[in-house]
Protein backbone atom coordinates (compact mmCIF):
# COMPACT_ATOMS: atom_id res chain seq x y z
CA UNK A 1 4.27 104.24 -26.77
CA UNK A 2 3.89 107.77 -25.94
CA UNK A 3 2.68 110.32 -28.37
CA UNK A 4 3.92 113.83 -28.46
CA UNK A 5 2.65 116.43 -30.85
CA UNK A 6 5.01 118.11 -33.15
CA UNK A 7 4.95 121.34 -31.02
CA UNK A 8 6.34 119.24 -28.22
CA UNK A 9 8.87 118.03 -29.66
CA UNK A 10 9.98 121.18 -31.22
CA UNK A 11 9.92 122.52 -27.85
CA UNK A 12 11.81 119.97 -26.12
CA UNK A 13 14.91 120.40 -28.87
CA UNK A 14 15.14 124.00 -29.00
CA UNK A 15 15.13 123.79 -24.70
CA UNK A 16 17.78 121.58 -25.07
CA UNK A 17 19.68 123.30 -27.38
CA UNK A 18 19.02 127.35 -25.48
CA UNK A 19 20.54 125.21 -22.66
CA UNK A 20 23.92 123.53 -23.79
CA UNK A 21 24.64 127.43 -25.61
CA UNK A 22 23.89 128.80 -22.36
CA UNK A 23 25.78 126.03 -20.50
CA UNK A 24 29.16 126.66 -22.42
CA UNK A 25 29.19 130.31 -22.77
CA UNK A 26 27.78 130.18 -26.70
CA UNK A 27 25.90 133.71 -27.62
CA UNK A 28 22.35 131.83 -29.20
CA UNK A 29 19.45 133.33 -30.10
CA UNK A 30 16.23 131.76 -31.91
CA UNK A 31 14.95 133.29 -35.15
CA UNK A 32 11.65 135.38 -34.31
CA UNK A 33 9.63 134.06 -37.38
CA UNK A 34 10.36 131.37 -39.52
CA UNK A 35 8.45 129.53 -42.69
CA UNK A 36 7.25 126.16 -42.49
CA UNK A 37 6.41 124.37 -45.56
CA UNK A 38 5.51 120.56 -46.54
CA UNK A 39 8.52 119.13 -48.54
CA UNK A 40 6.79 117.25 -51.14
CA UNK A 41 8.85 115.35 -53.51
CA UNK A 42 12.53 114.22 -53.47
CA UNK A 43 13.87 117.11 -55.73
CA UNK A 44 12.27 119.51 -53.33
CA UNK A 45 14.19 118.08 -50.67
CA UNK A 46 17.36 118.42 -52.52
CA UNK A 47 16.79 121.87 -53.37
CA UNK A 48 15.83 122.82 -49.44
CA UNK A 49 19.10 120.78 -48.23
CA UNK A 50 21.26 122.62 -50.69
CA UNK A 51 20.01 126.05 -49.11
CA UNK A 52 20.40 124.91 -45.81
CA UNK A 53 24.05 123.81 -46.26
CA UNK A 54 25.24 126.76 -48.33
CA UNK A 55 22.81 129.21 -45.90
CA UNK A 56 25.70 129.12 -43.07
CA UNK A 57 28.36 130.57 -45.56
CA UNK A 58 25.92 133.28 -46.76
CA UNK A 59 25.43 134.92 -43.39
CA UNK A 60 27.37 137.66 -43.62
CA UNK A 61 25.70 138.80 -46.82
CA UNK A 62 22.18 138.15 -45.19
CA UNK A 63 20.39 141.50 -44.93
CA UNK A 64 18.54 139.98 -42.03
CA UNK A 65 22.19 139.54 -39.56
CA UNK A 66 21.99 141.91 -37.34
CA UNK A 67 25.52 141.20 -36.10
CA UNK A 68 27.72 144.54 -36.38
């Protein structure tokens, strides 16, 4: 078995994804800075999941879009 840290394997999907945008013509950038933060009970999970599934519908709002 090969071990890969998780900076590796972050790497490896976010090369993979620049790459299929840039294949088929899909404008894709990366966030500069993010947060990372240890999820550490169910509820919290919930909670995070929620934001990430309603975050795509918010964009528009976001101060932070830069799209004009």
């Amino acid at each position: 078995m090969i071990y890969k840290s998780l900076g590796t394997v972050i790497r490896g999907v976010k090369a993979r994804i620049s790459r299929m945008a840039h294949l088929n013509g899909i404008p894709f950038g990366w966030q500069a800075r993010f947060y990372d933060h240890i999820i550490r009970n169910q509820d919290e999970m919930n909670r995070i999941a929620t934001y990430i599934y309603h975050n795509v519908s918010q964009w528009d709002l976001d101060e932070l879009n830069k799209a004009e």
